[in-house]
PDB file of N, CA and C in Angstrom:
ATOM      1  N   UNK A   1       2.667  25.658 -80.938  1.00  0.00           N
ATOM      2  CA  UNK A   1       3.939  26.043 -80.405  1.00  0.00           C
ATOM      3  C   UNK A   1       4.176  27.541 -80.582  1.00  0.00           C
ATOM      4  N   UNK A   2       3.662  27.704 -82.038  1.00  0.00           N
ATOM      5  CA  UNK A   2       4.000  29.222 -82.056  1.00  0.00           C
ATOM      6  C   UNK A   2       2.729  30.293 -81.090  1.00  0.00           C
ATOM      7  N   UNK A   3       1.941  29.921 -80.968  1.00  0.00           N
ATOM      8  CA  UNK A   3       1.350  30.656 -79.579  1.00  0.00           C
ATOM      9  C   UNK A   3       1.626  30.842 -78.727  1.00  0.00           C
ATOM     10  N   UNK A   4       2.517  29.787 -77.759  1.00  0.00           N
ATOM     11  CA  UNK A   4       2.743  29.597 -76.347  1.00  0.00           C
ATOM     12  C   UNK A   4       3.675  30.649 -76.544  1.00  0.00           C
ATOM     13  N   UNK A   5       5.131  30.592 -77.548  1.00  0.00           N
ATOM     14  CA  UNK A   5       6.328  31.523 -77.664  1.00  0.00           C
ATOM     15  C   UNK A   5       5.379  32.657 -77.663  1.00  0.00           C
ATOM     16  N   UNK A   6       4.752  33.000 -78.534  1.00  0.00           N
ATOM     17  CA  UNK A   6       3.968  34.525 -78.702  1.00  0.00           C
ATOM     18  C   UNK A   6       3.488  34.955 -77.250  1.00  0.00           C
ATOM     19  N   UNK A   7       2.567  33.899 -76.745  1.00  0.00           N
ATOM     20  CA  UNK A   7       2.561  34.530 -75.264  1.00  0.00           C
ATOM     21  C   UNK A   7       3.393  34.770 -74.551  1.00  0.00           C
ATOM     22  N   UNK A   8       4.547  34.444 -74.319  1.00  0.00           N
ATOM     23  CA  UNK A   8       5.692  34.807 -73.534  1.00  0.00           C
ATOM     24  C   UNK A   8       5.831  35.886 -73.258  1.00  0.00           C
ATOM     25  N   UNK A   9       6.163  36.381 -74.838  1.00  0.00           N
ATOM     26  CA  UNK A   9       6.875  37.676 -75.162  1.00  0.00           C
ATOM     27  C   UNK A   9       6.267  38.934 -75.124  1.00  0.00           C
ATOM     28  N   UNK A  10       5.366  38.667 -74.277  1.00  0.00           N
ATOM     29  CA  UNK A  10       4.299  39.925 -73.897  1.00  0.00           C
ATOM     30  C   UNK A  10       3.693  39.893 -72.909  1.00  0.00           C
ATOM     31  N   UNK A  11       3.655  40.935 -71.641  1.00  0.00           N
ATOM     32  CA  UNK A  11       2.582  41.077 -70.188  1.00  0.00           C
ATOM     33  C   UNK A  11       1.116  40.846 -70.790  1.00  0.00           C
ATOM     34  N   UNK A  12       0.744  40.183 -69.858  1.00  0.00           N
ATOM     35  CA  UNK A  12      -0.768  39.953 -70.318  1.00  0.00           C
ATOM     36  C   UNK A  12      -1.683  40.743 -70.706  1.00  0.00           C
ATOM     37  N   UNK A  13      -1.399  42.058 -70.293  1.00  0.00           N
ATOM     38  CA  UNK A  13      -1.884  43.226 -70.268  1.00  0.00           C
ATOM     39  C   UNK A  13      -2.031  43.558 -71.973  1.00  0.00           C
ATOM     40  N   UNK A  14      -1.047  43.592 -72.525  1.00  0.00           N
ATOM     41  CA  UNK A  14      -0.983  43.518 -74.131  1.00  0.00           C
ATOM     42  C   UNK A  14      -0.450  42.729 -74.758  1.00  0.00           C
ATOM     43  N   UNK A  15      -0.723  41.319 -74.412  1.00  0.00           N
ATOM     44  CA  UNK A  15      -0.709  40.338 -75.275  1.00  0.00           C
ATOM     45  C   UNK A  15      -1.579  40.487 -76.469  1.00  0.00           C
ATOM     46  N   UNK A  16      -2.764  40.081 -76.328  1.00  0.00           N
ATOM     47  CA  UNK A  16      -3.558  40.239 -77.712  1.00  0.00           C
ATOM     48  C   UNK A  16      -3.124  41.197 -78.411  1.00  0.00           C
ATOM     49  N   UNK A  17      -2.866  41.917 -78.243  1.00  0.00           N
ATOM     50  CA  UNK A  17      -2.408  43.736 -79.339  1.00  0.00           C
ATOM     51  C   UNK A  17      -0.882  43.038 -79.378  1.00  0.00           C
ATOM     52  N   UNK A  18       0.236  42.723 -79.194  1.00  0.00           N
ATOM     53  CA  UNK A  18       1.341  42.454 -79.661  1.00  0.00           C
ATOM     54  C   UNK A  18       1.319  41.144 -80.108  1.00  0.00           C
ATOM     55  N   UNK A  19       0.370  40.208 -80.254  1.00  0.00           N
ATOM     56  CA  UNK A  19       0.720  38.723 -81.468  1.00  0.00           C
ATOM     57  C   UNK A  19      -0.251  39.377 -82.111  1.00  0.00           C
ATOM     58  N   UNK A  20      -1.379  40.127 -82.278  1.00  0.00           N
ATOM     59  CA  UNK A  20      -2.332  39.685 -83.117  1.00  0.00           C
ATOM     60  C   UNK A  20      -1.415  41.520 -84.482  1.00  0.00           C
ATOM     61  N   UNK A  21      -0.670  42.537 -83.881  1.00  0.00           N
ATOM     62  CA  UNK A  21      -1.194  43.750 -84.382  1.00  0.00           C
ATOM     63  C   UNK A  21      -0.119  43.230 -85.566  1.00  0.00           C
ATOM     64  N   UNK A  22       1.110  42.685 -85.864  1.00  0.00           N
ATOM     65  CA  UNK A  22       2.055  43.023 -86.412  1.00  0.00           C
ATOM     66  C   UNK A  22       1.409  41.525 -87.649  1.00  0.00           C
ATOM     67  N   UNK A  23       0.830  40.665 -87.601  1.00  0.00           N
ATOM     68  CA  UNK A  23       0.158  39.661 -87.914  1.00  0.00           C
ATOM     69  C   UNK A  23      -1.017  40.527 -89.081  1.00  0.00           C
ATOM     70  N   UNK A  24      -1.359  41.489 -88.192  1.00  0.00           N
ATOM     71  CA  UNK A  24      -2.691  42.085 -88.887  1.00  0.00           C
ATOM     72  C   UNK A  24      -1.906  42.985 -89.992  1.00  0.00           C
ATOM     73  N   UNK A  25      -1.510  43.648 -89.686  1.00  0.00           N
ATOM     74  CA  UNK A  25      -0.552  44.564 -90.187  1.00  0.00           C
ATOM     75  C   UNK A  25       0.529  44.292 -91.493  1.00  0.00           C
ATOM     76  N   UNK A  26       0.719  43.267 -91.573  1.00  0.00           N
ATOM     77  CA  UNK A  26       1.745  42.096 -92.449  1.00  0.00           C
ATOM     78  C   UNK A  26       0.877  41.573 -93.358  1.00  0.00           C
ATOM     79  N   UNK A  27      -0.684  41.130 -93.070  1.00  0.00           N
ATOM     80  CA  UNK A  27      -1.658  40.803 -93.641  1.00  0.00           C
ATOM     81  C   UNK A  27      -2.700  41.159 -94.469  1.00  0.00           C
ATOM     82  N   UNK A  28      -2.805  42.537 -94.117  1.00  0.00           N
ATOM     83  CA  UNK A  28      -3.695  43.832 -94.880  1.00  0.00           C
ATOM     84  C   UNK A  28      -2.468  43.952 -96.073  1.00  0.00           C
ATOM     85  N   UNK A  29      -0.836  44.320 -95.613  1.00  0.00           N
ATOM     86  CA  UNK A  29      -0.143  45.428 -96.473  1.00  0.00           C
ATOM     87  C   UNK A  29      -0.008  44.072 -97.724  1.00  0.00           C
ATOM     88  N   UNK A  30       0.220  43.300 -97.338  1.00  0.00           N
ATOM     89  CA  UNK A  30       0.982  42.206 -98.272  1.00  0.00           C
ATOM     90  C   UNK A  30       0.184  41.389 -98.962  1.00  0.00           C
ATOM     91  N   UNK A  31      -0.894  41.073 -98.289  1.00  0.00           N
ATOM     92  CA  UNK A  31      -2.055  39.971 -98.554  1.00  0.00           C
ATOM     93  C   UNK A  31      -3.157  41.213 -98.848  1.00  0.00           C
ATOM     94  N   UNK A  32      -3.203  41.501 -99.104  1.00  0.00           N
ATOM     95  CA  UNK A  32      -4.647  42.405 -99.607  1.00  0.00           C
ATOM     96  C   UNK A  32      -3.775  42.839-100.759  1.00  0.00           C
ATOM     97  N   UNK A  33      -2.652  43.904-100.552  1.00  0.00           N
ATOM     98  CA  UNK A  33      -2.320  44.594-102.145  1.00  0.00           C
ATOM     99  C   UNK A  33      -1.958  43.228-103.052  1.00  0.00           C
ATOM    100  N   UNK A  34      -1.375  42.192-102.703  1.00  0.00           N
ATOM    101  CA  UNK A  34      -0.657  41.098-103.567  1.00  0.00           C
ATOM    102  C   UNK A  34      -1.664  40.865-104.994  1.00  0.00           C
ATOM    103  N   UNK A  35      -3.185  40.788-104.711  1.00  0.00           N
ATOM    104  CA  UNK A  35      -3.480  40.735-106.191  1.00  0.00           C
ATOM    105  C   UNK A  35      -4.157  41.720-107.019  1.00  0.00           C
ATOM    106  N   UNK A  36      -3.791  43.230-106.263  1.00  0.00           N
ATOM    107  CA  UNK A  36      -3.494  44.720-106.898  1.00  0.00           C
ATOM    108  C   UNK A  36      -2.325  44.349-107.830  1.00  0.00           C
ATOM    109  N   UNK A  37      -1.246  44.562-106.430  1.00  0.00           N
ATOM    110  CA  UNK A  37       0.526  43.976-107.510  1.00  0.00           C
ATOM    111  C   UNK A  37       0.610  43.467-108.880  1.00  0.00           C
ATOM    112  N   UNK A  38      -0.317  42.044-108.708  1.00  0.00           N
ATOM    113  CA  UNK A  38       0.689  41.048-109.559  1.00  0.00           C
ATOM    114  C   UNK A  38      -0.670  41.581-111.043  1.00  0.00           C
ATOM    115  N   UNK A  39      -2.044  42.518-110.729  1.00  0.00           N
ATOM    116  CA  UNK A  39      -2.365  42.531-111.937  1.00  0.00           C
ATOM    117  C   UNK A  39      -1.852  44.080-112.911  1.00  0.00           C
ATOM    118  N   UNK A  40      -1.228  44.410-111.892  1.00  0.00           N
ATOM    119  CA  UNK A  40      -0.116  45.998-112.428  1.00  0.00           C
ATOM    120  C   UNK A  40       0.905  45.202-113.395  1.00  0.00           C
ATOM    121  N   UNK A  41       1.283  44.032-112.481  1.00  0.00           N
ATOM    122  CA  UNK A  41       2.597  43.833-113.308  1.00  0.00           C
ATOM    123  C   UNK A  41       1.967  43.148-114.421  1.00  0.00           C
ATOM    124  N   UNK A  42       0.614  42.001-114.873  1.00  0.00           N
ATOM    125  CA  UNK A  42       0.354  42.016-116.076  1.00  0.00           C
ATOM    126  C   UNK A  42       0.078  42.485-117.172  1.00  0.00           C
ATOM    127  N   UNK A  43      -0.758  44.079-116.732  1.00  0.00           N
ATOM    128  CA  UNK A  43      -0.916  45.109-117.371  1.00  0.00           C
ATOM    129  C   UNK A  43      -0.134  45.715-118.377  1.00  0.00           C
ATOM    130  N   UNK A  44       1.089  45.472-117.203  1.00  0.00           N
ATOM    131  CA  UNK A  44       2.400  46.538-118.082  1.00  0.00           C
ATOM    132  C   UNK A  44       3.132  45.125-118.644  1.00  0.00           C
ATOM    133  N   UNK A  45       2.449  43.821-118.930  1.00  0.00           N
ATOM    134  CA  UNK A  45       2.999  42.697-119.685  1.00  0.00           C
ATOM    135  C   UNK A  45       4.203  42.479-119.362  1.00  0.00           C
ATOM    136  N   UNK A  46       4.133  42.560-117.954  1.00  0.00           N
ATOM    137  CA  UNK A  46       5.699  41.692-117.426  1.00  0.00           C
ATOM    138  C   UNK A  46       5.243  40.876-116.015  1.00  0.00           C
ATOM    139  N   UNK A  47       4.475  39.646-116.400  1.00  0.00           N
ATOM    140  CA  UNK A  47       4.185  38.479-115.993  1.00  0.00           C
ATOM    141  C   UNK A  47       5.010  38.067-114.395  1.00  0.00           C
ATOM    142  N   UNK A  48       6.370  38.424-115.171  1.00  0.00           N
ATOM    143  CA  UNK A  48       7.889  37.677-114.350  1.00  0.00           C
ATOM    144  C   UNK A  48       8.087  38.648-113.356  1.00  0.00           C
ATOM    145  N   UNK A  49       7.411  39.732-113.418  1.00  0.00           N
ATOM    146  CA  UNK A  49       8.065  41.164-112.290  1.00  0.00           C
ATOM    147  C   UNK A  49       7.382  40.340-111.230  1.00  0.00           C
ATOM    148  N   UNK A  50       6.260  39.918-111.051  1.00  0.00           N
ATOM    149  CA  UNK A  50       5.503  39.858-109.684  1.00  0.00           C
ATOM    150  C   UNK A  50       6.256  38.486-109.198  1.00  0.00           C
ATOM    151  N   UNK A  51       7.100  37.453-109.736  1.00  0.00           N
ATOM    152  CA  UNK A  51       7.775  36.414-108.790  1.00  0.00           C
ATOM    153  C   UNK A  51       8.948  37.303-108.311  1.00  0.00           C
ATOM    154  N   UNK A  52       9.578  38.251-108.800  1.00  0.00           N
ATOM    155  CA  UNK A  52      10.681  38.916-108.742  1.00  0.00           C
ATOM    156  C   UNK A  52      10.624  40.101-107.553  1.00  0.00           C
ATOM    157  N   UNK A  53       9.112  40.511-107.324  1.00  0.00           N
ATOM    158  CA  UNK A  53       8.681  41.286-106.420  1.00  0.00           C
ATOM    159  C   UNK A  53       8.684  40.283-105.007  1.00  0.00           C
ATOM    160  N   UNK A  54       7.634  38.941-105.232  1.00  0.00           N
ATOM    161  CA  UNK A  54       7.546  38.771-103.891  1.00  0.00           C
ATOM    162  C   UNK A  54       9.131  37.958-103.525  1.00  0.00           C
ATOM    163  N   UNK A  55      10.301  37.689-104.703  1.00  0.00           N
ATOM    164  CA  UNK A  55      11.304  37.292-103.826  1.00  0.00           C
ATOM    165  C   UNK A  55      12.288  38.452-103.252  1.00  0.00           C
ATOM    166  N   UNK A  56      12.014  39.084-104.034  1.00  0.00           N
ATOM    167  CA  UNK A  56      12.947  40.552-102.887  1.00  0.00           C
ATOM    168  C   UNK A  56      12.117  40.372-101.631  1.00  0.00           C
ATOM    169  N   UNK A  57      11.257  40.895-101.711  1.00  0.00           N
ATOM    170  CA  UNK A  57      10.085  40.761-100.053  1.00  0.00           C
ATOM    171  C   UNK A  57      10.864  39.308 -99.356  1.00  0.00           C
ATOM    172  N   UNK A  58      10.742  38.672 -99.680  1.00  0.00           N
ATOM    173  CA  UNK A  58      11.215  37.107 -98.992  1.00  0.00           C
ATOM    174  C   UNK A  58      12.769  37.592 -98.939  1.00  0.00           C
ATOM    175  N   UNK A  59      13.792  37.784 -99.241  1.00  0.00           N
ATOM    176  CA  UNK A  59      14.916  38.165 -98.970  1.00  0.00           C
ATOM    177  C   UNK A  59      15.134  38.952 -98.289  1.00  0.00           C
ATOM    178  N   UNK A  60      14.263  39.953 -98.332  1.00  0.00           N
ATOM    179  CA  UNK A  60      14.093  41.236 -97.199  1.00  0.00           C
ATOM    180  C   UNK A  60      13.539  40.616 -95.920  1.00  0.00           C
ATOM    181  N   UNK A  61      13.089  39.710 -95.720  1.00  0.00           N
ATOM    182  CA  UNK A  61      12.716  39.115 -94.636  1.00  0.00           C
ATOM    183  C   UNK A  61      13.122  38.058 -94.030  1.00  0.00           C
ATOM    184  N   UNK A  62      14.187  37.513 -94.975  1.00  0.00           N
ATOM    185  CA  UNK A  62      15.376  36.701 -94.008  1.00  0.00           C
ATOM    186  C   UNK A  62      16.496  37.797 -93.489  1.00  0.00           C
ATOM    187  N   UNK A  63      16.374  38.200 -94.408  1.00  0.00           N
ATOM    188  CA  UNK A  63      17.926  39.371 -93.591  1.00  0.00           C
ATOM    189  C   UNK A  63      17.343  39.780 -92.578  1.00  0.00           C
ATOM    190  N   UNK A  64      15.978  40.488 -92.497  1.00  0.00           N
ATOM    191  CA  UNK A  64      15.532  41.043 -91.029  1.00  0.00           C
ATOM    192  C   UNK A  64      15.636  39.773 -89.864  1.00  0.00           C
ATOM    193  N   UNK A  65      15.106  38.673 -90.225  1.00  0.00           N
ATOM    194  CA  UNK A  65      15.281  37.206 -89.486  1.00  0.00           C
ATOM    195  C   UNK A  65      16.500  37.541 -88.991  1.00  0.00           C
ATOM    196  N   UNK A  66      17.601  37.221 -89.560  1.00  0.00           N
ATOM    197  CA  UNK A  66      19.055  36.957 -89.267  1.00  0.00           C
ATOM    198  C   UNK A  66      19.332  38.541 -88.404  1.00  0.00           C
ATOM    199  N   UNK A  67      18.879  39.340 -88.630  1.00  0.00           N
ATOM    200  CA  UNK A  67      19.606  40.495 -87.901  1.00  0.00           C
ATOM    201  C   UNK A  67      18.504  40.653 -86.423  1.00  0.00           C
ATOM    202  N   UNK A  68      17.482  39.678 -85.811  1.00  0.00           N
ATOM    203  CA  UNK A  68      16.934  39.373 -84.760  1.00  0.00           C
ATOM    204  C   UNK A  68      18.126  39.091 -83.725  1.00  0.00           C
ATOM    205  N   UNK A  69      17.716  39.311 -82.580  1.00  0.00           N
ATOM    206  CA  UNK A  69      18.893  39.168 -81.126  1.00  0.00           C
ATOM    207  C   UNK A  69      19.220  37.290 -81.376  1.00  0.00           C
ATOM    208  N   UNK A  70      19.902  37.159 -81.243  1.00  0.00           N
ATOM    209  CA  UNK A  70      19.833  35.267 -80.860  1.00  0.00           C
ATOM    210  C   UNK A  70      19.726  35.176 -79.282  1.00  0.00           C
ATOM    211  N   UNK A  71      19.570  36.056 -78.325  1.00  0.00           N
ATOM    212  CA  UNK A  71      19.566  35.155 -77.193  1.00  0.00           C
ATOM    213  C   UNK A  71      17.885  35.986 -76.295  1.00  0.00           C
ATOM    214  N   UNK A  72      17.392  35.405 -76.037  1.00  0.00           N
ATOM    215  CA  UNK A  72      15.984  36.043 -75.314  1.00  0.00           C
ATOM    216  C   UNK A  72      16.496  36.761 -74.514  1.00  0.00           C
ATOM    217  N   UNK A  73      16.038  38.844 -74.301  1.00  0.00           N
ATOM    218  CA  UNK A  73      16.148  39.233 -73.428  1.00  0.00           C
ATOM    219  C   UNK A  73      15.123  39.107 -71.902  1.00  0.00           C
ATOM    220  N   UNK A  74      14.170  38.381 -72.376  1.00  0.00           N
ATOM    221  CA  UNK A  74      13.236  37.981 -71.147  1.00  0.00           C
ATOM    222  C   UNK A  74      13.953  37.069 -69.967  1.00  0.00           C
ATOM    223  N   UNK A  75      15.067  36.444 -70.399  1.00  0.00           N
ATOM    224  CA  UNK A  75      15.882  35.411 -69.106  1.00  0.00           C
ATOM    225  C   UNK A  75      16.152  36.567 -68.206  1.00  0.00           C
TER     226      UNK A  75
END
């Protein structure tokens, strides 16, 4: 389901580069540093910083959710 929406929302022309870049991009920054992060925060013996890190990130990313258009400008 979430493909078909992804194709929509892009001319065919740059489809692949608009589902795949922001995917890639989200994936390197977050998923590659995440077990840099969480062994900084054992280092400096605060275990609890790295759940505390990725829930700001997760809060920061419902508010961006919620501040998305609600109605498709493609109609």
């Amino acid at each position: 389901m979430a493909g078909i929406f992804k194709a929509k929302l892009f001319p065919e022309h740059v489809r692949a580069l608009g589902t795949g870049l922001g995917y890639a991009i989200s994936n390197a920054v977050f998923g590659g540093s995440a077990p840099w992060v969480a062994l900084q925060f054992k280092n400096a013996n605060i275990e609890n910083g790295f759940f505390i890190y990725i829930a700001i990130f997760t809060i920061l990313m419902l508010v961006a959710t919620l501040c998305l258009p609600k109605k498709s400008e493609l109609n």
